[in-house]
PDB file of N, CA and C in Angstrom:
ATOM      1  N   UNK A   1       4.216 -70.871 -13.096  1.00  0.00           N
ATOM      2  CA  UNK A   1       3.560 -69.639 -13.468  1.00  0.00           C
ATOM      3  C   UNK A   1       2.591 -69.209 -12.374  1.00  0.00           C
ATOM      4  N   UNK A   2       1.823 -70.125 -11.839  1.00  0.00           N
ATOM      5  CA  UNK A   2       0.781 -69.513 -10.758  1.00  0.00           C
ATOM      6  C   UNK A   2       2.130 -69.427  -9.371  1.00  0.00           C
ATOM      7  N   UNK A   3       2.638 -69.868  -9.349  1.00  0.00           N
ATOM      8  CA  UNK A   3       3.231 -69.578  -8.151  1.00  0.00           C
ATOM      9  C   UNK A   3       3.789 -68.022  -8.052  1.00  0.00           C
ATOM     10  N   UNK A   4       4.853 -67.480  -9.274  1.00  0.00           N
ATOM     11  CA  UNK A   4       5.040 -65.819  -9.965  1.00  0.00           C
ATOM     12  C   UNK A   4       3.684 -64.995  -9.450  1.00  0.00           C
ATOM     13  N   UNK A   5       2.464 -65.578 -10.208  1.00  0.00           N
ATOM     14  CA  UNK A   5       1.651 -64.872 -10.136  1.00  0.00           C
ATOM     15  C   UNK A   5       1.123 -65.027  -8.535  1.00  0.00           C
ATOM     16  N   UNK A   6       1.184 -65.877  -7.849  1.00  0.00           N
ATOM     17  CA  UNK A   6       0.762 -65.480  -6.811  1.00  0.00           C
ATOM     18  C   UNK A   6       1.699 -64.792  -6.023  1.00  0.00           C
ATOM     19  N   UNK A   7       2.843 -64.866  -6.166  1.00  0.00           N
ATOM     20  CA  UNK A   7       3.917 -63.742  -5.582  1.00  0.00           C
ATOM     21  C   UNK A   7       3.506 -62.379  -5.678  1.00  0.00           C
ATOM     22  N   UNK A   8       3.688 -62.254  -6.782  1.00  0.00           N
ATOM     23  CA  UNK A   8       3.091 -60.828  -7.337  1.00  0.00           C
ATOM     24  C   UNK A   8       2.286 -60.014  -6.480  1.00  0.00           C
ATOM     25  N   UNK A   9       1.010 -61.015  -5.936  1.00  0.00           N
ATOM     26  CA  UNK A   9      -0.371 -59.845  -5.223  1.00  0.00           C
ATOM     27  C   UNK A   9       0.354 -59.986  -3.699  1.00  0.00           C
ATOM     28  N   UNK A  10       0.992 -61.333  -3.329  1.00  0.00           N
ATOM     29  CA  UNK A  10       1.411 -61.852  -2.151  1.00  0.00           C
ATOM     30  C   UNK A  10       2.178 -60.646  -1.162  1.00  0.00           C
ATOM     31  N   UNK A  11       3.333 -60.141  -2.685  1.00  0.00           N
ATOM     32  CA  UNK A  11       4.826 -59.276  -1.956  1.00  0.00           C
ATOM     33  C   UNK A  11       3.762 -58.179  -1.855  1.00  0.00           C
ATOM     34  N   UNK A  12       2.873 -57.437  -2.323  1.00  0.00           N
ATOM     35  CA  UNK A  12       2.330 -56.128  -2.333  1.00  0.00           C
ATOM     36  C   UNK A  12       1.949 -56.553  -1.291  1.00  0.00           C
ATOM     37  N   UNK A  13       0.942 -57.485  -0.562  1.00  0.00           N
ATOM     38  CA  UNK A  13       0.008 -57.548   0.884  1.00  0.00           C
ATOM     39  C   UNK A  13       1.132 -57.434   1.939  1.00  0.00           C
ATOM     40  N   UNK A  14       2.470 -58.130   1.591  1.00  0.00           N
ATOM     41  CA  UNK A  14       3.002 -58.343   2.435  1.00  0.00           C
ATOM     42  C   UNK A  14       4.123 -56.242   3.023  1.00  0.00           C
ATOM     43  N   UNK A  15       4.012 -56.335   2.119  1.00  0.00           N
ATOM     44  CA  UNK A  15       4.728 -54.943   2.015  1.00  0.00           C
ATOM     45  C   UNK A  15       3.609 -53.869   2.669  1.00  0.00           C
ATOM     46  N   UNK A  16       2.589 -53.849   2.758  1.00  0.00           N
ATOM     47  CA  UNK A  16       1.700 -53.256   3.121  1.00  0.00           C
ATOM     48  C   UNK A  16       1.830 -53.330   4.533  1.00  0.00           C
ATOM     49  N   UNK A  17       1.785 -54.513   4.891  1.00  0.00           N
ATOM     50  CA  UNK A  17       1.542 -54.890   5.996  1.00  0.00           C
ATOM     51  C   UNK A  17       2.960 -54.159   7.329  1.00  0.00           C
ATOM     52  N   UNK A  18       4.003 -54.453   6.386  1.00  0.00           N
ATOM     53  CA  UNK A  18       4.842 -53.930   7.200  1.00  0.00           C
ATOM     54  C   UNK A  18       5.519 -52.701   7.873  1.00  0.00           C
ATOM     55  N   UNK A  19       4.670 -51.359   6.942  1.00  0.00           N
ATOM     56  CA  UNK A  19       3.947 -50.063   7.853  1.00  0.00           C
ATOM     57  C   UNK A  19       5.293 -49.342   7.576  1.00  0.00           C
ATOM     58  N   UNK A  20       6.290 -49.621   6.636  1.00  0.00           N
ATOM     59  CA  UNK A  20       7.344 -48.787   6.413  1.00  0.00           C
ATOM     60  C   UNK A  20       7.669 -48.491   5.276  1.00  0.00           C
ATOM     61  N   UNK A  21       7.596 -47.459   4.452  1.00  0.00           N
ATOM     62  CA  UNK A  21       7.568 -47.471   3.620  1.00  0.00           C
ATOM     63  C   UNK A  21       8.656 -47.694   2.581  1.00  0.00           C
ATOM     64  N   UNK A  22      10.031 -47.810   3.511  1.00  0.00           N
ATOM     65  CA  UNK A  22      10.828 -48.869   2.269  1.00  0.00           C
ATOM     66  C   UNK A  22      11.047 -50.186   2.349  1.00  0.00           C
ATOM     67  N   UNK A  23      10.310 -50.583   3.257  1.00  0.00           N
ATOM     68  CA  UNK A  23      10.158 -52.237   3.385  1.00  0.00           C
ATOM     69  C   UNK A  23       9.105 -52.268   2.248  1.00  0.00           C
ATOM     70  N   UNK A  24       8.054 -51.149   2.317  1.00  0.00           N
ATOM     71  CA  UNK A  24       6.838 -51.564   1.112  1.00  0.00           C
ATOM     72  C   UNK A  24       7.567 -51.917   0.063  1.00  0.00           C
ATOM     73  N   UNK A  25       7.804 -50.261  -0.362  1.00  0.00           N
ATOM     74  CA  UNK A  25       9.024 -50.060  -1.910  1.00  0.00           C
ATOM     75  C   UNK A  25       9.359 -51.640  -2.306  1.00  0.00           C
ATOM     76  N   UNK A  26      10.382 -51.915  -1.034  1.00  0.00           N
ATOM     77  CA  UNK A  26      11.248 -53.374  -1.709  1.00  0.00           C
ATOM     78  C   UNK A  26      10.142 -54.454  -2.082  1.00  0.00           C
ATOM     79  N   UNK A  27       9.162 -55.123  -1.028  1.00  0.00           N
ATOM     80  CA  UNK A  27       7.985 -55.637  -1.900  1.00  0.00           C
ATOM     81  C   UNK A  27       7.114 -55.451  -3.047  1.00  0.00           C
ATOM     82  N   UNK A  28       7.328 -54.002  -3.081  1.00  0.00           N
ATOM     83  CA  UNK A  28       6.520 -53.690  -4.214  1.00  0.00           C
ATOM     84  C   UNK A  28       7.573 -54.206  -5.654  1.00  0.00           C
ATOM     85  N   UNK A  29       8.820 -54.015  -5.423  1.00  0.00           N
ATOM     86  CA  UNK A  29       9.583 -53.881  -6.010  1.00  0.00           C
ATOM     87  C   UNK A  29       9.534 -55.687  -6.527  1.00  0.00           C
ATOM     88  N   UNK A  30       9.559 -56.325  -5.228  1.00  0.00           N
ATOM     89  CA  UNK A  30      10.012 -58.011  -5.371  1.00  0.00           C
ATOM     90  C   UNK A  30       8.664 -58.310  -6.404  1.00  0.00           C
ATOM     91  N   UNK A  31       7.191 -57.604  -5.972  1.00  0.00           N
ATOM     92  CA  UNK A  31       6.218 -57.712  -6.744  1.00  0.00           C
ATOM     93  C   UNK A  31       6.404 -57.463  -8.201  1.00  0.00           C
ATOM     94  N   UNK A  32       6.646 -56.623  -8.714  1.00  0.00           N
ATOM     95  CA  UNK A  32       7.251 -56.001 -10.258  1.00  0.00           C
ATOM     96  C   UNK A  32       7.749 -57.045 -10.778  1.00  0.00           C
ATOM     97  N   UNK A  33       8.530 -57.493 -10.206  1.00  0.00           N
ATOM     98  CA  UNK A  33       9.695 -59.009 -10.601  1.00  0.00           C
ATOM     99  C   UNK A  33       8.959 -59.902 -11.284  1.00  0.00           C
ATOM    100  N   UNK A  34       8.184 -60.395 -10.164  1.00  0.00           N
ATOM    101  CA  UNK A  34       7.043 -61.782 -10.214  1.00  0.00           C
ATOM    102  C   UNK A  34       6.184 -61.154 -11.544  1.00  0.00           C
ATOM    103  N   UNK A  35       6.193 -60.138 -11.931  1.00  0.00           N
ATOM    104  CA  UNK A  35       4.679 -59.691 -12.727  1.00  0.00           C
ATOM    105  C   UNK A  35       6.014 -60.404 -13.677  1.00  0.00           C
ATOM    106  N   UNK A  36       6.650 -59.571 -14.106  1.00  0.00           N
ATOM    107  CA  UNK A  36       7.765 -59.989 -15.376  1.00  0.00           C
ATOM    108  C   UNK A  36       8.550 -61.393 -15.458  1.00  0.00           C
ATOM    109  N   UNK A  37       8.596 -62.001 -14.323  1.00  0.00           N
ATOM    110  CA  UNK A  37       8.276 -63.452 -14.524  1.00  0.00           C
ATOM    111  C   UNK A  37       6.865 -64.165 -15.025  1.00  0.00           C
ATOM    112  N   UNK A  38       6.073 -64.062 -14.871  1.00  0.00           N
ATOM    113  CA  UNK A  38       4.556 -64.393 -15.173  1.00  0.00           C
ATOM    114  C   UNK A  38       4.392 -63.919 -17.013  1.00  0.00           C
ATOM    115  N   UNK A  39       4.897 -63.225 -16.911  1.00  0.00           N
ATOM    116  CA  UNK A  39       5.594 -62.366 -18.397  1.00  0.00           C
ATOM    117  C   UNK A  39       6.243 -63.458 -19.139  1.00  0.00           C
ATOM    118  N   UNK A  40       7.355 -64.028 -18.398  1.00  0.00           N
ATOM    119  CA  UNK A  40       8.495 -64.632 -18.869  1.00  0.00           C
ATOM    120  C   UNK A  40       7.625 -65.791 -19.026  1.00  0.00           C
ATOM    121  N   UNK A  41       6.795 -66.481 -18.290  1.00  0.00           N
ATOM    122  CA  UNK A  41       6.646 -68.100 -18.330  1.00  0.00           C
ATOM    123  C   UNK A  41       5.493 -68.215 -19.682  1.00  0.00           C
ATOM    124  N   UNK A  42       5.355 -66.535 -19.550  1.00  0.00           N
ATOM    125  CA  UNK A  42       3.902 -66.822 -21.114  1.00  0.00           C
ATOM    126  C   UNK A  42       4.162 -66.827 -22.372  1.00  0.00           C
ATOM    127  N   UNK A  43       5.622 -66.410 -22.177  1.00  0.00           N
ATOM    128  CA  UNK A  43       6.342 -65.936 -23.413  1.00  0.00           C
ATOM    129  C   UNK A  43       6.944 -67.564 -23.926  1.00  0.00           C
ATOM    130  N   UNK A  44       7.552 -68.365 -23.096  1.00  0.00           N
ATOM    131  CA  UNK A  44       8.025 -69.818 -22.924  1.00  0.00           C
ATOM    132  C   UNK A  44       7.037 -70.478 -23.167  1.00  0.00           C
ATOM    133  N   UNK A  45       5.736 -70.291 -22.826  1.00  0.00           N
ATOM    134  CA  UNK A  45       4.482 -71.058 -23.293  1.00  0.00           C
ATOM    135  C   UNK A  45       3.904 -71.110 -24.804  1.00  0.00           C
ATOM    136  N   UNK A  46       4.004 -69.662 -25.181  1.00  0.00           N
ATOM    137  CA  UNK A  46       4.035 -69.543 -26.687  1.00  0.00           C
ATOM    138  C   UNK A  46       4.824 -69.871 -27.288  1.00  0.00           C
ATOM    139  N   UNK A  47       6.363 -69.642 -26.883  1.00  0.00           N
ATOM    140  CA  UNK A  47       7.151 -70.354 -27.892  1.00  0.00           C
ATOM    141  C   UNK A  47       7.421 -72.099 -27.800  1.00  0.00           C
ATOM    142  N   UNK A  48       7.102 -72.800 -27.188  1.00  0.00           N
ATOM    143  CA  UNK A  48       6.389 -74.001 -27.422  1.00  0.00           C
ATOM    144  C   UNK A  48       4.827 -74.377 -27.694  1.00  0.00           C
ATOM    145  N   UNK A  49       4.330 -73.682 -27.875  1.00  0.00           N
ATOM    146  CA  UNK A  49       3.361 -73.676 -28.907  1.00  0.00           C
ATOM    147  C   UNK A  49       1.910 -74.251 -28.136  1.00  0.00           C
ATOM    148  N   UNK A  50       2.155 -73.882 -26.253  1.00  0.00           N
ATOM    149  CA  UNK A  50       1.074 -73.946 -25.399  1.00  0.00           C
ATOM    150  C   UNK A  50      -0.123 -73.081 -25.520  1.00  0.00           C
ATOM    151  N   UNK A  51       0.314 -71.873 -26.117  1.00  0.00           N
ATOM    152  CA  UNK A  51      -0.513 -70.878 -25.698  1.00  0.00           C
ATOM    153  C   UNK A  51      -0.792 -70.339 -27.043  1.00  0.00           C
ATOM    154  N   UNK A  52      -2.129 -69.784 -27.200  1.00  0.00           N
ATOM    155  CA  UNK A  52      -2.394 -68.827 -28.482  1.00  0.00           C
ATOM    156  C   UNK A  52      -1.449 -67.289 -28.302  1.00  0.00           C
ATOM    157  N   UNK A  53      -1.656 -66.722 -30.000  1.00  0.00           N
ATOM    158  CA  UNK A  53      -0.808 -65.179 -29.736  1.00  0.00           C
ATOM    159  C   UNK A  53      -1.947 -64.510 -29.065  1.00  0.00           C
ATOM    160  N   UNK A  54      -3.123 -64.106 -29.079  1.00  0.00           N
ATOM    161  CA  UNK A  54      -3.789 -63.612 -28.441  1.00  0.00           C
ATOM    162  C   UNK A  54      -4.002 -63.712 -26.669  1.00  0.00           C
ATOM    163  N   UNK A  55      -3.374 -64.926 -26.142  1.00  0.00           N
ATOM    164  CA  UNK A  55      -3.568 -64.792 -25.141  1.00  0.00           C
ATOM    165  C   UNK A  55      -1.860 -63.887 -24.613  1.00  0.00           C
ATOM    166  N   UNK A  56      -0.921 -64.337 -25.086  1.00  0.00           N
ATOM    167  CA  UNK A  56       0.082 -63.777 -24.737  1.00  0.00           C
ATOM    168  C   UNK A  56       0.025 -62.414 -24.873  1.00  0.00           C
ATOM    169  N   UNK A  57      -0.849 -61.768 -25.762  1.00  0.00           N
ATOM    170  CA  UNK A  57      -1.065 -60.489 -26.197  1.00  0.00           C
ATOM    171  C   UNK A  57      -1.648 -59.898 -24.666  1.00  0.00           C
ATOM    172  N   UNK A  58      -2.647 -60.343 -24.636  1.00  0.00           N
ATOM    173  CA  UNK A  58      -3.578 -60.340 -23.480  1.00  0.00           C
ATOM    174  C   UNK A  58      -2.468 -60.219 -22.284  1.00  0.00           C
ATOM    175  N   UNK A  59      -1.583 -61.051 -21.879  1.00  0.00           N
ATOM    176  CA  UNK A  59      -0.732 -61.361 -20.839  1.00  0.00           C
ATOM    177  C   UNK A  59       0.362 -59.813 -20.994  1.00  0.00           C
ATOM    178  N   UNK A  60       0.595 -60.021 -22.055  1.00  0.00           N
ATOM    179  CA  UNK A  60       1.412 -58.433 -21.520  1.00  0.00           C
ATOM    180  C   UNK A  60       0.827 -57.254 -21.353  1.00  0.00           C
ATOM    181  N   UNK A  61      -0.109 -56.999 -22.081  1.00  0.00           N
ATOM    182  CA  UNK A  61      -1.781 -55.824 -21.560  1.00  0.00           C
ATOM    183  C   UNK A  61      -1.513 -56.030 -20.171  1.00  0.00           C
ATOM    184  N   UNK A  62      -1.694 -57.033 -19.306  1.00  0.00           N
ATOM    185  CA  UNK A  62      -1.885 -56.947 -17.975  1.00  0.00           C
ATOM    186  C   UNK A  62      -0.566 -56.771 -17.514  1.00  0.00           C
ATOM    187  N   UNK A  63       0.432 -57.518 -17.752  1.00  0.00           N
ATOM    188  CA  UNK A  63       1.593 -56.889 -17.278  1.00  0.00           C
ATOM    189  C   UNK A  63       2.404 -55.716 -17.375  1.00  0.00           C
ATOM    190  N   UNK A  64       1.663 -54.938 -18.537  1.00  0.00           N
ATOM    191  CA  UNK A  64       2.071 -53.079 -18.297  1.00  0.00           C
ATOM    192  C   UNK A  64       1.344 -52.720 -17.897  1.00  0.00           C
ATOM    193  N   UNK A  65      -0.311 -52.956 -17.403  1.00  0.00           N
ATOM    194  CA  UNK A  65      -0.775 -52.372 -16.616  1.00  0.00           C
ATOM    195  C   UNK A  65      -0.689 -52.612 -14.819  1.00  0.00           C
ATOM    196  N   UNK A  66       0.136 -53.616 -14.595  1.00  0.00           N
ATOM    197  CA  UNK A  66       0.314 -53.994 -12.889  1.00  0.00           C
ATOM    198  C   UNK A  66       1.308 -53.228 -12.942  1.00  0.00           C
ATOM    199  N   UNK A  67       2.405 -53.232 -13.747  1.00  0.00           N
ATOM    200  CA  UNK A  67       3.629 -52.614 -13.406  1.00  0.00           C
ATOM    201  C   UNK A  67       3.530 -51.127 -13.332  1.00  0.00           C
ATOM    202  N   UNK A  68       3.105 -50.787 -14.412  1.00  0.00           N
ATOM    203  CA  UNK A  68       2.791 -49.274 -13.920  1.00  0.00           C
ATOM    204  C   UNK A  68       1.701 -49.011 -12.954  1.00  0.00           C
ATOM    205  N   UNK A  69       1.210 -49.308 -12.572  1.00  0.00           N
ATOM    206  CA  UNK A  69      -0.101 -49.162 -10.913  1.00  0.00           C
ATOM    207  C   UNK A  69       1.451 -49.470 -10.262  1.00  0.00           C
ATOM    208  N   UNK A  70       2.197 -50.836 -10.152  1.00  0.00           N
ATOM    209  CA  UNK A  70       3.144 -50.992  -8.820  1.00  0.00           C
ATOM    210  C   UNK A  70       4.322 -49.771  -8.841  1.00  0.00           C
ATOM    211  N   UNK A  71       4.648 -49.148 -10.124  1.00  0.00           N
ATOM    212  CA  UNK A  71       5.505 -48.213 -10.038  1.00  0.00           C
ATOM    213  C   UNK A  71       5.177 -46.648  -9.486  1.00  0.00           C
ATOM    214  N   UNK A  72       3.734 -46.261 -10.203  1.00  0.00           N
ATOM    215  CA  UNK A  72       2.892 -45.391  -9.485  1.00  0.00           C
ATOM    216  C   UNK A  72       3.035 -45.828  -8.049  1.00  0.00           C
ATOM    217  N   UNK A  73       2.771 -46.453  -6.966  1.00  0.00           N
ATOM    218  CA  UNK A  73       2.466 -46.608  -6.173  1.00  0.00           C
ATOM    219  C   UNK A  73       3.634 -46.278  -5.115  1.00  0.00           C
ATOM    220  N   UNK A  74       4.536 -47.498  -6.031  1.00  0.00           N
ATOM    221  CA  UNK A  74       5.958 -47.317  -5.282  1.00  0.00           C
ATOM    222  C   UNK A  74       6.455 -45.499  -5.166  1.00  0.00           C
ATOM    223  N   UNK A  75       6.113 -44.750  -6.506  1.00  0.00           N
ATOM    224  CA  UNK A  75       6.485 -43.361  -5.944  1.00  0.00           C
ATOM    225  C   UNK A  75       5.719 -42.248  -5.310  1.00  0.00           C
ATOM    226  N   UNK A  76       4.409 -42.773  -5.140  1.00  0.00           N
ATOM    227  CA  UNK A  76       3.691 -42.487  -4.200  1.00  0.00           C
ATOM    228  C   UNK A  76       4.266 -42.628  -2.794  1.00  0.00           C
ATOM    229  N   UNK A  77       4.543 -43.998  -2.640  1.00  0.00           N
ATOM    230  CA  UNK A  77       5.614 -43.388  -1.190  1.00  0.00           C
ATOM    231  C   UNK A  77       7.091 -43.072  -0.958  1.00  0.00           C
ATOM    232  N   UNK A  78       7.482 -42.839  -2.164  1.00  0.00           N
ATOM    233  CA  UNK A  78       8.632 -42.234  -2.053  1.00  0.00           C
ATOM    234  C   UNK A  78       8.282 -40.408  -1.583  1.00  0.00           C
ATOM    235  N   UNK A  79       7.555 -40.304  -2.127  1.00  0.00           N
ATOM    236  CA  UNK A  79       6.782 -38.941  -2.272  1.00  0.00           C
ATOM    237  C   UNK A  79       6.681 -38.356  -1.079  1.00  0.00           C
ATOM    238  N   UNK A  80       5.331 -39.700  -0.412  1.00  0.00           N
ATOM    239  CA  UNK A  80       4.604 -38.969   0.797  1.00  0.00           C
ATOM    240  C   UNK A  80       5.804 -39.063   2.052  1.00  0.00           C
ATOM    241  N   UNK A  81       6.888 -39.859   1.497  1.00  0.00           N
ATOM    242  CA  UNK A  81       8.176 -39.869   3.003  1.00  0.00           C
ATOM    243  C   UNK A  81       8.480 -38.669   2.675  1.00  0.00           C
ATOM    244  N   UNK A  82       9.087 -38.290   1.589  1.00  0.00           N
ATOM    245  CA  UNK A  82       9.748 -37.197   1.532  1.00  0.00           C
ATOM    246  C   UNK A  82       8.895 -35.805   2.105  1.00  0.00           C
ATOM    247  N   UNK A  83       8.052 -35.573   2.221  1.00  0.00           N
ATOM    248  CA  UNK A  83       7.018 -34.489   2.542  1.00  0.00           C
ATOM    249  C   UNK A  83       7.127 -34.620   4.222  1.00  0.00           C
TER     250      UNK A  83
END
């Protein structure tokens, strides 16, 4: 699970970094993934009976809010290429 989650912020820095904006896209994109894995491993945690419902509750709150910021973002530069 921390490894997902560190993917997640990892592919966005890394996508940044690479100054094109569909190299971003695809990181941003590989990023999205990792959020919904991090998703997936909390969901596997609750149903073995690791985790409270409230925290899993909590865990998807944050995972519709990264995904939509990474999807906003991603068409933000779909946008500003096209212009």
């Amino acid at each position: 699970m921390l490894r997902a989650a560190r993917s997640a912020t990892a592919n966005v820095a890394e996508g940044y970094g690479r100054f094109h904006y569909l190299d971003n896209a695809k990181f941003c994109s590989n990023a999205r993934g990792s959020c919904y894995e991090v998703l997936d491993h909390l969901i596997a945690a609750h149903d073995e009976e690791l985790i409270p419902q409230d925290l899993i509750t909590r865990g998807r709150e944050m995972t519709t809010t990264a995904v939509r910021l990474l999807n906003g973002y991603m068409n933000y530069l779909r946008r500003s290429h096209s212009q």
